[in-house]
Every structure is written in structure tokens, then in C-alpha cells.
C-alpha atoms as a PDB file:
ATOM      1  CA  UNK A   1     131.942  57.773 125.927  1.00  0.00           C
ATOM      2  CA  UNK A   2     128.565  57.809 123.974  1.00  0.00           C
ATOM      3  CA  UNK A   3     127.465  61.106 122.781  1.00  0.00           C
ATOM      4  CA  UNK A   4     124.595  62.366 123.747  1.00  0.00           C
ATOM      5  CA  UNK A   5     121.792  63.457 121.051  1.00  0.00           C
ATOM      6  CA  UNK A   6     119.078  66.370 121.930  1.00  0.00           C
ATOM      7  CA  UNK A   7     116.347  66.085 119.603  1.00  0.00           C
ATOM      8  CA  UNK A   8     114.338  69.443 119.267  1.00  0.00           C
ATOM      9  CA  UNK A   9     110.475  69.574 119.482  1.00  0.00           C
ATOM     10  CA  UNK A  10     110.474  69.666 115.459  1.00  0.00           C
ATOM     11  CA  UNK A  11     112.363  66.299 115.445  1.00  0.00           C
ATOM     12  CA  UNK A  12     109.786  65.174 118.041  1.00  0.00           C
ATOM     13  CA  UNK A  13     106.578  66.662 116.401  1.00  0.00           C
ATOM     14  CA  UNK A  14     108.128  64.980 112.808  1.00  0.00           C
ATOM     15  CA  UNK A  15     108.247  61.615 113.781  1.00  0.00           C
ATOM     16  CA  UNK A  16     105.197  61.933 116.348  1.00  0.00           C
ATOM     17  CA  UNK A  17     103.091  63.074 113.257  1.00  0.00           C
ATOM     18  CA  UNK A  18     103.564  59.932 111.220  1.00  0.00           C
ATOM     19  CA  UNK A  19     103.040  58.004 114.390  1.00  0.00           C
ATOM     20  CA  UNK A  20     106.505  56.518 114.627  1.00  0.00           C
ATOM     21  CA  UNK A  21     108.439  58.151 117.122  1.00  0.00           C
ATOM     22  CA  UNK A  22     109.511  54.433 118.675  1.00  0.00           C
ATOM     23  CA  UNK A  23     111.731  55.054 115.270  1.00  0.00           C
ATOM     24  CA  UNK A  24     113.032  58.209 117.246  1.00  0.00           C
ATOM     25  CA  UNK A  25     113.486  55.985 120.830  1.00  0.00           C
ATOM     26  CA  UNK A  26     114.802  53.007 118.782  1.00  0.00           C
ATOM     27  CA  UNK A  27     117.838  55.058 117.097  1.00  0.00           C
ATOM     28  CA  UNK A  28     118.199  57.410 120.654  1.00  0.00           C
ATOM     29  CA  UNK A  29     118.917  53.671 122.092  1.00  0.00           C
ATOM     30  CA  UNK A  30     119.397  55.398 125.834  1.00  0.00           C
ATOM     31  CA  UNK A  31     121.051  58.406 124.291  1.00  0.00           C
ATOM     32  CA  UNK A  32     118.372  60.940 124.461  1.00  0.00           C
ATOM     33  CA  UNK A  33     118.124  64.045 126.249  1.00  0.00           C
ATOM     34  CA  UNK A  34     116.697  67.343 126.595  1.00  0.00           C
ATOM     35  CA  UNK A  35     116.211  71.006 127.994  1.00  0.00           C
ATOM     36  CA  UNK A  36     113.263  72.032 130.192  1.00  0.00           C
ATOM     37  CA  UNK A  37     111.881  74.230 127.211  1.00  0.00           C
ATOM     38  CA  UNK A  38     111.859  71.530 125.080  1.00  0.00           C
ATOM     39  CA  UNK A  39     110.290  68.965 127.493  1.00  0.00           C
ATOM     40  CA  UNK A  40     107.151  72.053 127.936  1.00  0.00           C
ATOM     41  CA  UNK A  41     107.249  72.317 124.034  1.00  0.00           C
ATOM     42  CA  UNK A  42     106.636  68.712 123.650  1.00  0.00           C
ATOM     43  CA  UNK A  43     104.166  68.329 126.129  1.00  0.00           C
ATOM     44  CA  UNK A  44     102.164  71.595 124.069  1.00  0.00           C
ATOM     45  CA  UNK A  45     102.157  69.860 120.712  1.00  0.00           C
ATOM     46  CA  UNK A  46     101.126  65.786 122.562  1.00  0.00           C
ATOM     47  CA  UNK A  47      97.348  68.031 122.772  1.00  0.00           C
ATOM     48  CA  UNK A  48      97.738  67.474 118.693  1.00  0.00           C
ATOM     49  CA  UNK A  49     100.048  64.840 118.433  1.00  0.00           C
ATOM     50  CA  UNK A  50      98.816  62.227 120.270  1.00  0.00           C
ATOM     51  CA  UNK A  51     102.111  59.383 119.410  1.00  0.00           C
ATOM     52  CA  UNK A  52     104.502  62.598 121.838  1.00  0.00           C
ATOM     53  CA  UNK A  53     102.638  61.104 124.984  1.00  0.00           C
ATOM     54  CA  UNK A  54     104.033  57.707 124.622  1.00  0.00           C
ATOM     55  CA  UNK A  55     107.538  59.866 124.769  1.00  0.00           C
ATOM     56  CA  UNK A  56     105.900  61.839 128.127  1.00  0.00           C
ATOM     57  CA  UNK A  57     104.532  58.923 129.384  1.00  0.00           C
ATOM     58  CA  UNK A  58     107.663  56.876 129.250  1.00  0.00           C
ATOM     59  CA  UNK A  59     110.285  59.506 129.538  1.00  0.00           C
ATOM     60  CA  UNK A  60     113.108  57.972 127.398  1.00  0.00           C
ATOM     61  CA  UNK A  61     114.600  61.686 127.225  1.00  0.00           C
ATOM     62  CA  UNK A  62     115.560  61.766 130.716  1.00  0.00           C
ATOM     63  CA  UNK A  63     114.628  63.973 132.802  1.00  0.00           C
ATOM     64  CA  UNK A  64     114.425  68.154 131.310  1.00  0.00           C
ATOM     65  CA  UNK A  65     117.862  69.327 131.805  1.00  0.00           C
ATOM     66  CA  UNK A  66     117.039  72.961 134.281  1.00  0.00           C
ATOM     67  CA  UNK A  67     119.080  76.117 134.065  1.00  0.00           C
ATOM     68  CA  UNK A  68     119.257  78.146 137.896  1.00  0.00           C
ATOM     69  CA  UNK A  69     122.385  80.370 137.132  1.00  0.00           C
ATOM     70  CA  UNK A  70     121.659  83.825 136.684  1.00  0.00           C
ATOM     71  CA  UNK A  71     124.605  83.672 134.010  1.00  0.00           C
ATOM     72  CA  UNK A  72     123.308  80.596 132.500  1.00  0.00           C
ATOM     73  CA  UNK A  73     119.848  82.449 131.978  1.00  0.00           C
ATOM     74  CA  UNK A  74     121.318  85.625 130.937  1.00  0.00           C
ATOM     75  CA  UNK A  75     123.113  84.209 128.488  1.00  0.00           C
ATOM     76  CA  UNK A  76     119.919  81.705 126.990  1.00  0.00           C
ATOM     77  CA  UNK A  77     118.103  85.102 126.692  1.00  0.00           C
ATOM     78  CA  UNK A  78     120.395  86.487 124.728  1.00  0.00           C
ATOM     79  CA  UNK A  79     120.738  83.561 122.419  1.00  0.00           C
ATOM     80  CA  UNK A  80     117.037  83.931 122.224  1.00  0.00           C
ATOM     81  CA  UNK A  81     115.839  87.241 121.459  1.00  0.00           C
ATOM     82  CA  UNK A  82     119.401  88.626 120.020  1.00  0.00           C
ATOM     83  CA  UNK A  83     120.322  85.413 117.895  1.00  0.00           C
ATOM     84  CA  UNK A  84     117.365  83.525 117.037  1.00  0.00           C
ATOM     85  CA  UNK A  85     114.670  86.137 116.900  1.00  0.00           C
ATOM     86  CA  UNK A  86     112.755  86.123 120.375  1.00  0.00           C
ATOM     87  CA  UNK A  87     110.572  88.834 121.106  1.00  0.00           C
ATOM     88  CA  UNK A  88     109.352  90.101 124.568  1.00  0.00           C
ATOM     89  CA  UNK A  89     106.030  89.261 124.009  1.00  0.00           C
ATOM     90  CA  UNK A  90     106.611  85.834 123.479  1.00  0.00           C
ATOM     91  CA  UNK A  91     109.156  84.544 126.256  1.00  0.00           C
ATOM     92  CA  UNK A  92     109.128  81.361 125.212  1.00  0.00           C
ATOM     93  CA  UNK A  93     109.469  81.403 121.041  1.00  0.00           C
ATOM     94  CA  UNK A  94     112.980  79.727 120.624  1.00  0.00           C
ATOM     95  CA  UNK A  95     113.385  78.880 124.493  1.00  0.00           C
ATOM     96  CA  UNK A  96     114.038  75.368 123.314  1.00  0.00           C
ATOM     97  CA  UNK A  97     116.740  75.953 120.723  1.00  0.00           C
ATOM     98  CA  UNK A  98     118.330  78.736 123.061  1.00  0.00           C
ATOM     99  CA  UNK A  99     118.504  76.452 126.108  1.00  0.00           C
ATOM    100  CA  UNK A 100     119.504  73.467 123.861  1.00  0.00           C
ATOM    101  CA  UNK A 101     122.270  75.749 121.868  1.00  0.00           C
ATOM    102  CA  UNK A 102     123.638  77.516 125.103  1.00  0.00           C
ATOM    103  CA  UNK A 103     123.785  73.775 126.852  1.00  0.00           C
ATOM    104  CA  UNK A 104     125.911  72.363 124.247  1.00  0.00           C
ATOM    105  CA  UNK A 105     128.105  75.010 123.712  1.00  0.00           C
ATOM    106  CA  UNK A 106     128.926  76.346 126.881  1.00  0.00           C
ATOM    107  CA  UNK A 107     128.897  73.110 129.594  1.00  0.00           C
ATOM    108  CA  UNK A 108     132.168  70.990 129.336  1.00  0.00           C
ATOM    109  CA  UNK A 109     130.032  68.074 130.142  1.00  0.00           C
ATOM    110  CA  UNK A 110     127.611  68.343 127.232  1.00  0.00           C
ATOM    111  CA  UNK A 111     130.339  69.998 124.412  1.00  0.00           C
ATOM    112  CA  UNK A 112     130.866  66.061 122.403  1.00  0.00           C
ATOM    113  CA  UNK A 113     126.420  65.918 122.297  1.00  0.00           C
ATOM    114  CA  UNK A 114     124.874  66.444 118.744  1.00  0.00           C
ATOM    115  CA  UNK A 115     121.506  68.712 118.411  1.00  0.00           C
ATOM    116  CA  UNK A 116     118.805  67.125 116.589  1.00  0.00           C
ATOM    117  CA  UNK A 117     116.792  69.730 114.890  1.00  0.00           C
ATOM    118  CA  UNK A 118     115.500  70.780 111.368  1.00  0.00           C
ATOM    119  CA  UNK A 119     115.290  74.653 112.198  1.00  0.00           C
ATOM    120  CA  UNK A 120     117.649  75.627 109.466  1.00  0.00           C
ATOM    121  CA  UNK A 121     118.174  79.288 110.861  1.00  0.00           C
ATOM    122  CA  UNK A 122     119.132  78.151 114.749  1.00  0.00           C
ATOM    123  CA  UNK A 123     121.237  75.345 112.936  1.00  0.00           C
ATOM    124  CA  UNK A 124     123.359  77.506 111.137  1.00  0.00           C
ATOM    125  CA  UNK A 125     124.297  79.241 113.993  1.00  0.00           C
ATOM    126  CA  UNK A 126     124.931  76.214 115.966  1.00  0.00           C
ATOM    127  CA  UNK A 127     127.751  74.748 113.330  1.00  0.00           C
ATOM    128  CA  UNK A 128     129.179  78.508 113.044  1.00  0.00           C
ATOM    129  CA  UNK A 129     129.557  78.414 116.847  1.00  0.00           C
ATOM    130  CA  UNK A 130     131.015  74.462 116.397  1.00  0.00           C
ATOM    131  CA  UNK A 131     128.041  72.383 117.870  1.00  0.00           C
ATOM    132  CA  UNK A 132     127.618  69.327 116.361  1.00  0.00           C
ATOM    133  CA  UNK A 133     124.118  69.594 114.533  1.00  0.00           C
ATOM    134  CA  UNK A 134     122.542  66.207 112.361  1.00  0.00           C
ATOM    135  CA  UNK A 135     118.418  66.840 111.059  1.00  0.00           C
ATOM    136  CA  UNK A 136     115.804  64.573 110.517  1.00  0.00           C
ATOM    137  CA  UNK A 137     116.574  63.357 107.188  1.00  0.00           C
ATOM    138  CA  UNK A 138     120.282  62.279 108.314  1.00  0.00           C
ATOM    139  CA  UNK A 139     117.984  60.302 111.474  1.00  0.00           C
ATOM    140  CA  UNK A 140     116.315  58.443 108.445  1.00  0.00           C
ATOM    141  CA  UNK A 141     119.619  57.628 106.575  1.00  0.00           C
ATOM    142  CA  UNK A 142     121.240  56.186 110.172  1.00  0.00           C
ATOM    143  CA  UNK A 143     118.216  54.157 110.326  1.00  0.00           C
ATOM    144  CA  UNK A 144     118.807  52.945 106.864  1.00  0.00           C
ATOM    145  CA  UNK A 145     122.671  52.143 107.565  1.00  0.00           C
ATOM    146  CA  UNK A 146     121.195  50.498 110.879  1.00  0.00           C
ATOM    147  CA  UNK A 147     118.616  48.241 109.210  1.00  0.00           C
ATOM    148  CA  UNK A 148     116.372  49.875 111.130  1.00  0.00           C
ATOM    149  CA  UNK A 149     114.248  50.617 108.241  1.00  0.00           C
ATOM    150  CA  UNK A 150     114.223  50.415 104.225  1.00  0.00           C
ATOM    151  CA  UNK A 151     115.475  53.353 101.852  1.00  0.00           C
ATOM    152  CA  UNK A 152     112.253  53.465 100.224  1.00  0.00           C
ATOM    153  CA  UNK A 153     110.411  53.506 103.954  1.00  0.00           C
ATOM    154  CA  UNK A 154     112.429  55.880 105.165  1.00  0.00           C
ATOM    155  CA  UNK A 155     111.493  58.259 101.971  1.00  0.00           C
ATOM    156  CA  UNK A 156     107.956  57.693 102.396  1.00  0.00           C
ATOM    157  CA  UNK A 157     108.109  58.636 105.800  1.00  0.00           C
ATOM    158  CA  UNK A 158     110.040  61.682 105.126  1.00  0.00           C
ATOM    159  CA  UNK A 159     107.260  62.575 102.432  1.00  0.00           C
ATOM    160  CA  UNK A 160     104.768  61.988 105.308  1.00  0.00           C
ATOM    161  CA  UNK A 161     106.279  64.328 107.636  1.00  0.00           C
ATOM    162  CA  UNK A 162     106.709  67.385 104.984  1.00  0.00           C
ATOM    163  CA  UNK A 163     103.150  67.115 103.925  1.00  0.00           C
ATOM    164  CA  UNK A 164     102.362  67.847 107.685  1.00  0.00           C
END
């Protein structure tokens, strides 16, 4: 079975920002998903980062995985506001890595995926709970091993998307 990867809106926003996310589709190769949160997140940051609404546009993510289940949203909120740092005021700071975390952790169906995300704090907590976790940099290295791109490209563009 091929694992699943769910690239946060930080992976997204990274590669959208040096204008290569078809880097990002390239390496997902049909492997892609995401969370509904994410999906709105994305579609937020395409008003500033114009490459995110090839990724809209063409949908290679699937469509936004929903949660209906009052224990499925009970237990997102709590990820969000107890674990990551959520306030009241802002329902949906750290929706995305809440939905995403909860998803992978919890549904039998989505336990082998791997979360794509270079928020250090909500990926700490997703290896402690066991979720398999890779970040942006490690996207540029499997590039690399895939031939996908050069070393010294791959730097540059990691350069690129710190200095944003």
C-alpha cells in the first residue's frame, strides 16, 4: 500500500513562495492529501501566493478530508486549544495541524500516512504520539535521491524559502 503524505499549509506556502510547488506535486506523485482546515488555509495564503492556485485550481490533494462526528470534533478541539495553543478568539489558529494530527493518529485507515509540516512545536507532539512526521528540508533531500533536482538546487531553494 502507498502511504499517504499530508503536507501542511507551511509546506504549501514554502514551495508556493519560490514558485515551485510542481516540485511539491512531482514528489506527492498521486499521494497527496489533506484536511478541510488545511484546504481553507491554502486557499487564504493563494491571495499572496499566487503559484497555491495552480494547487486549487488543479486539486492534486484530493478532495479536503471533513470531520462530522461530534467525537471527532471534540477531540480536534482539544488538540487545538489544549495541545497546540488555540485560543477562543481565534477558532481556526492550528485547525490545520489539529485536524491533520487527530486524522493520522486516531483513523485506522490513515495511521501508515506521514505529515508534512515544518511547525516544529505541533511536530514534536506528533512523533511523541507516534505519527510519522518528515519537513521540508527532508522533501528537498528525497528530491535529490530522486533526481528530481540537484544538491546545490535544492539548497538554494531552501535558502529561498527561509528568506521568505
Amino acid at each position: 500500500m502507498v502511504r499517504a503524505l499530508f503536507p501542511d499549509n507551511t509546506v504549501l506556502c514554502n514551495f508556493a513562495a519560490v514558485g515551485r510547488i510542481d516540485l511539491l506535486e512531482g514528489w506527492l506523485r498521486g499521494r497527496g492529501r489533506w484536511t478541510e482546515a488545511v484546504a481553507l488555509e491554502a486557499r487564504r495564503s493563494a491571495l499572496h501566493l499566487p503559484d497555491l492556485h495552480n494547487l486549487l485550481r488543479d486539486s492534486w490533494l484530493g478532495d479536503p478530508i471533513e470531520f462530522d462526528s461530534d467525537d471527532d470534533l471534540r477531540k480536534i478541539e482539544h488538540l487545538r486549544r489544549d495541545v497546540f495553543g488555540g485560543t477562543s478568539d481565534r477558532p481556526l489558529q492550528h485547525l490545520g495541524e489539529a485536524q491533520t494530527c487527530h486524522l493520522l493518529q486516531t483513523h485506522a485507515e490513515w495511521r501508515d500516512a506521514i505529515w508534512v509540516s515544518d511547525d516544529r512545536d505541533s511536530l514534536e507532539y506528533a512523533r511523541f504520539v507516534h505519527v510519522a512526521t518528515m519537513t521540508t528540508p527532508l522533501v528537498l533531500e528525497a528530491l535529490v535521491a530522486d533526481g528530481d533536482l540537484t544538491a546545490a538546487r535544492a539548497a538554494d531553494l531552501l535558502d529561498r524559502m527561509r528568506q521568505r
